[in-house]
Protein backbone atom coordinates (compact mmCIF):
# COMPACT_ATOMS: atom_id res chain seq x y z
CA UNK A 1 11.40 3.73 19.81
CA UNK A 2 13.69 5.67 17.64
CA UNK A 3 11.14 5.27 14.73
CA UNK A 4 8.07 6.65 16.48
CA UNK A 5 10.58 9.57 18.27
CA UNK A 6 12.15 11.26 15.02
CA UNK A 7 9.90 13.79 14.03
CA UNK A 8 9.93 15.50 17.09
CA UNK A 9 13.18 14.68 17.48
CA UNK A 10 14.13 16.02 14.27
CA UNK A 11 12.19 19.20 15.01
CA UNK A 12 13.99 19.63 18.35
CA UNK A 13 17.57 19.35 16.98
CA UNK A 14 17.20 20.89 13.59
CA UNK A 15 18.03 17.35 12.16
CA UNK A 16 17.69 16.97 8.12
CA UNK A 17 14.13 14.59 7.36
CA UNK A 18 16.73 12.02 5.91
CA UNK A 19 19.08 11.72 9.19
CA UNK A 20 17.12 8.83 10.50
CA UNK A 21 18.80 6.72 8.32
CA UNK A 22 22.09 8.20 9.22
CA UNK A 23 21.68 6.94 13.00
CA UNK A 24 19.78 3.35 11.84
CA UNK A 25 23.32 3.47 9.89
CA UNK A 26 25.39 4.47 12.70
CA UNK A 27 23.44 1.68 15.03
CA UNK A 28 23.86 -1.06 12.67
CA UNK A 29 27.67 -0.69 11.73
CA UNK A 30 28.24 -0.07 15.53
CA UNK A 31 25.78 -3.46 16.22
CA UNK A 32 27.72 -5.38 13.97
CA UNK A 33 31.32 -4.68 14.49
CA UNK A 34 30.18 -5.34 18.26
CA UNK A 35 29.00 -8.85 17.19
CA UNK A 36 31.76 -9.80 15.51
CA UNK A 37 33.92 -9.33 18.44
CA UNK A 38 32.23 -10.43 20.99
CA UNK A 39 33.21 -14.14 21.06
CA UNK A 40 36.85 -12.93 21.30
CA UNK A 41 35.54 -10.45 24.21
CA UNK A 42 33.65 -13.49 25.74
CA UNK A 43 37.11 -15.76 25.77
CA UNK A 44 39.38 -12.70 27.34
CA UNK A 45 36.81 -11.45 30.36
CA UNK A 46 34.26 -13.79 30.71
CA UNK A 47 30.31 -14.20 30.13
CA UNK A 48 29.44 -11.78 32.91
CA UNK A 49 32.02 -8.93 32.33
CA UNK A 50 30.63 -9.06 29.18
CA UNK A 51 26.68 -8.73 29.69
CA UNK A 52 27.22 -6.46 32.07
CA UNK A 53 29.55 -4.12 29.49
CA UNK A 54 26.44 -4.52 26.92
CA UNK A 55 23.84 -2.89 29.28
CA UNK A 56 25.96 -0.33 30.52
CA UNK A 57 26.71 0.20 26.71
CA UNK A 58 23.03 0.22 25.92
CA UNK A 59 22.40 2.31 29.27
CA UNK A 60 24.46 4.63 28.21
CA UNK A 61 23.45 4.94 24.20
CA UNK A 62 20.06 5.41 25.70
CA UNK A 63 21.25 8.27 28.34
CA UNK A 64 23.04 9.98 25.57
CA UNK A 65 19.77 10.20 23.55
CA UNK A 66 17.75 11.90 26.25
CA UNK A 67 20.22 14.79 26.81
CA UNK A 68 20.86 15.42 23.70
CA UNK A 69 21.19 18.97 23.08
CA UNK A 70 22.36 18.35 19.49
CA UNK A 71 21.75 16.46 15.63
CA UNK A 72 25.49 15.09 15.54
CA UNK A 73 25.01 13.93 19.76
CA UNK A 74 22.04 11.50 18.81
CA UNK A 75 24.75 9.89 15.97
CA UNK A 76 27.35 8.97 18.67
CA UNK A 77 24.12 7.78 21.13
CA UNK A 78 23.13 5.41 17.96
CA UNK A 79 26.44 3.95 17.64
CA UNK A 80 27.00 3.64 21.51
CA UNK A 81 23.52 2.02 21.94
CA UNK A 82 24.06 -0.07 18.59
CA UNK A 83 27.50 -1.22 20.61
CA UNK A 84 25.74 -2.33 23.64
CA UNK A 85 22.49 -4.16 21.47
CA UNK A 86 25.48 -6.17 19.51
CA UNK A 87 27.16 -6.96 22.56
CA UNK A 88 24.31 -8.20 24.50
CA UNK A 89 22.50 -10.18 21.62
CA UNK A 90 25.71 -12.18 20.76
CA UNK A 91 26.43 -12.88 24.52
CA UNK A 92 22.68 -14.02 25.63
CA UNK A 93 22.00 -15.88 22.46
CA UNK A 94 25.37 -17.63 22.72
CA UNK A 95 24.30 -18.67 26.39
CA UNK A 96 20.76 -20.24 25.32
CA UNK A 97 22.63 -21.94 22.65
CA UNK A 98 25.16 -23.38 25.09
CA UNK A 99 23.34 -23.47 28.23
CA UNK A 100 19.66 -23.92 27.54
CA UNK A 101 17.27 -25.45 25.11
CA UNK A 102 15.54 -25.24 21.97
CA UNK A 103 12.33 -23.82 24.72
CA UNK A 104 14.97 -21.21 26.41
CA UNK A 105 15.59 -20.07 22.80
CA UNK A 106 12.18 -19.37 22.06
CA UNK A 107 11.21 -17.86 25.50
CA UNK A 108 14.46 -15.35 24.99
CA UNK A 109 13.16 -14.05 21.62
CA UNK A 110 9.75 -14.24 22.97
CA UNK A 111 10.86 -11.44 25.54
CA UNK A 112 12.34 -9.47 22.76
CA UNK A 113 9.55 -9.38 21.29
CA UNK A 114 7.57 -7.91 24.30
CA UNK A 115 10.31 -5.23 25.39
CA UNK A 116 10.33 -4.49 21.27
CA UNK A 117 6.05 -3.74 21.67
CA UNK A 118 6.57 -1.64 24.59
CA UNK A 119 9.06 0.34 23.37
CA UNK A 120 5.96 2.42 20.52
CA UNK A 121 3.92 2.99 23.20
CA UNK A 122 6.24 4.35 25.55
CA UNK A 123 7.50 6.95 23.06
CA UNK A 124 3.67 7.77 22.29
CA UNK A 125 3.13 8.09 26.27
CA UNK A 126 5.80 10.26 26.95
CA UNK A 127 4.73 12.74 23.94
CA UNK A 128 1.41 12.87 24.59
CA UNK A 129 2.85 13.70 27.97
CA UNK A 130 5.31 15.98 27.97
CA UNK A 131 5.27 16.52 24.51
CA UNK A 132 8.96 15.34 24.10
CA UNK A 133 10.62 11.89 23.75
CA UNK A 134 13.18 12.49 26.38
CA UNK A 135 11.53 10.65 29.27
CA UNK A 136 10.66 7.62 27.23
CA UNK A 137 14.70 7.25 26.63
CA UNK A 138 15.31 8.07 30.42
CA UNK A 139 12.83 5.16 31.09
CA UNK A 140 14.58 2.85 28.86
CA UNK A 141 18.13 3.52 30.02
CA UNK A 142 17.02 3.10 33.50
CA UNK A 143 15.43 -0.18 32.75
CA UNK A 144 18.50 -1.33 31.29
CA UNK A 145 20.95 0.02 34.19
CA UNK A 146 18.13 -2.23 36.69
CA UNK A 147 18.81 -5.25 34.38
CA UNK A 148 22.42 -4.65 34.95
CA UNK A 149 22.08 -4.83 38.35
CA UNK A 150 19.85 -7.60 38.67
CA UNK A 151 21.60 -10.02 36.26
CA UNK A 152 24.75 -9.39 38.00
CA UNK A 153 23.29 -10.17 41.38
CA UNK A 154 21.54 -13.48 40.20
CA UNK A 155 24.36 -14.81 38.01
CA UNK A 156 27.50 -13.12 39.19
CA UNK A 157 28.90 -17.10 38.76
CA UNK A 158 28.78 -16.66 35.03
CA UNK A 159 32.02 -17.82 33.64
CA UNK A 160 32.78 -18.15 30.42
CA UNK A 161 30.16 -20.29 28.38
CA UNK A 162 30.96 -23.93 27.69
CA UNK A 163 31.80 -25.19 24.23
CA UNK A 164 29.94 -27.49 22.51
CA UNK A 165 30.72 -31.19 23.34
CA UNK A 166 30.31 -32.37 19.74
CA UNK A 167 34.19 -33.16 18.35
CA UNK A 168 34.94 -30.97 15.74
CA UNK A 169 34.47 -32.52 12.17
CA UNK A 170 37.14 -30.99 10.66
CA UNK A 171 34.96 -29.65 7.71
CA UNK A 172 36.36 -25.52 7.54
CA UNK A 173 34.61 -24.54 4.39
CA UNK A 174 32.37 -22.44 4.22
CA UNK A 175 29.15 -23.80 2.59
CA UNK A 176 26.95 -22.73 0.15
CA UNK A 177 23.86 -22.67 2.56
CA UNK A 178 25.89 -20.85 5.17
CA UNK A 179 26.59 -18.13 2.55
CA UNK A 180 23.34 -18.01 1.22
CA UNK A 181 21.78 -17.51 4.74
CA UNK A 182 24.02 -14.72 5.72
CA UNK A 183 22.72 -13.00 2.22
CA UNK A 184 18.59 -13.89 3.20
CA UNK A 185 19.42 -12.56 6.64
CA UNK A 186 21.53 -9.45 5.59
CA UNK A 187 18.20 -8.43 2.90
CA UNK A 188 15.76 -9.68 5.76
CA UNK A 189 16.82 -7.11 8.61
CA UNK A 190 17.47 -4.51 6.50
CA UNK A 191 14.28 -4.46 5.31
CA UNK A 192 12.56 -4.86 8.62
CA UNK A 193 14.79 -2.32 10.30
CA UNK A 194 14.35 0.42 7.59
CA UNK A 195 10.51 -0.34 7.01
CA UNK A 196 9.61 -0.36 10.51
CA UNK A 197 12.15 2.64 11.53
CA UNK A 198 10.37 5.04 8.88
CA UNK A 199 6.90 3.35 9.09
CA UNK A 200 5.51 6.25 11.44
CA UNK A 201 7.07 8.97 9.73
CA UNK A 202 5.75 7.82 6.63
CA UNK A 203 2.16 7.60 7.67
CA UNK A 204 1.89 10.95 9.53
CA UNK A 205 3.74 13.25 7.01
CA UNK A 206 2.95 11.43 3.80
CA UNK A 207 -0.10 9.85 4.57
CA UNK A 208 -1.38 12.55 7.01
CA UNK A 209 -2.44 9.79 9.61
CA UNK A 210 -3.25 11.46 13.38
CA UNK A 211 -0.13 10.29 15.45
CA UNK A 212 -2.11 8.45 17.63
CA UNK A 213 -3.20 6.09 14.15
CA UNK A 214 -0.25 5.94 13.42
């Protein structure tokens, strides 16, 4: 969304051309700090406190974006939404690893990848609309405050998620593959997330593409 939103967001709030990747940086430090501590979050309140604290987090990121009435407001919505995303992508992947099954996994990132596709058009919607991208951030952080509401009436049972029954094998090193994939995965999104955030910038001021193209 916040790809496809920034140069009329930009043009609304005065924003420098480069600030985009001042919020993608704001979102990711927030996203990963919040991943790091959410297994200790997890162990002191529970799975369910702490879903429900990553929507309203995400909610509220979202909210913060669509009022916005200034550049350095949209920074503080990045890192509040990139809170909530961290949050909520630990907690639900850490429930289908200890809960479901190798099919749960793949359904879970299967609906990412829907609510990710909906999120291009919905910006494009809302501009073509209104001719701001205000609504399509209202939209979102309602959808999230319904999820909120729903998981929490379905699965208000959700204690904390069991550990795995394997024994522990009392290897604590850290291996070579392990730090290896952390480096593929840390050059892997940061290439996706900057290519795809400036992707429809790029094509309608550099490559003069029509929005709707692009």
């Amino acid at each position: 969304m916040l790809g496809i939103a920034w140069p009329s967001m930009r043009a609304s709030l005065d924003a420098p051309f480069a600030g985009l990747g001042l919020l993608v940086a704001a979102m990711t430090i927030a996203q990963f700090a919040a991943s790091a501590a959410s297994g200790l979050l997890r162990e002191r309140v529970g799975t369910i406190a702490l879903l429900l604290a990553s929507v309203a987090a995400a909610a509220a990121g979202l909210a913060i974006f669509a009022i916005a009435n200034g550049w350095w407001a949209t920074i503080l919505a990045s890192a509040v939404l990139g809170c909530g995303l961290g949050l909520l992508d630990a907690a639900v992947n850490t429930e289908a690893a200890l809960r479901g099954d190798l099919r749960f996994m793949g359904g879970l990132h299967g609906a990412w990848a829907i609510g990710a596709s909906l999120g291009p058009p919905l910006i494009g919607a809302t501009l073509v609309a209104s001719d701001s991208w205000r609504p399509a951030y209202v939209a979102a952080a309602a959808a999230f405050a319904l999820l909120g509401v729903a998981t929490y009436a379905v699965r208000s049972d959700l204690g904390d998620a069991p550990e795995l029954e394997a024994a522990p094998s009392g290897e604590r090193s850290v291996g070579r593959t392990v730090i290896l994939g952390c480096a593929l995965m840390f050059v892997y999104v940061g290439v996706e997330l900057g290519a795809g955030q400036w992707t429809y910038t790029r094509f309608t001021v550099n490559a003069s593409l029509s929005d709707g193209l692009a």
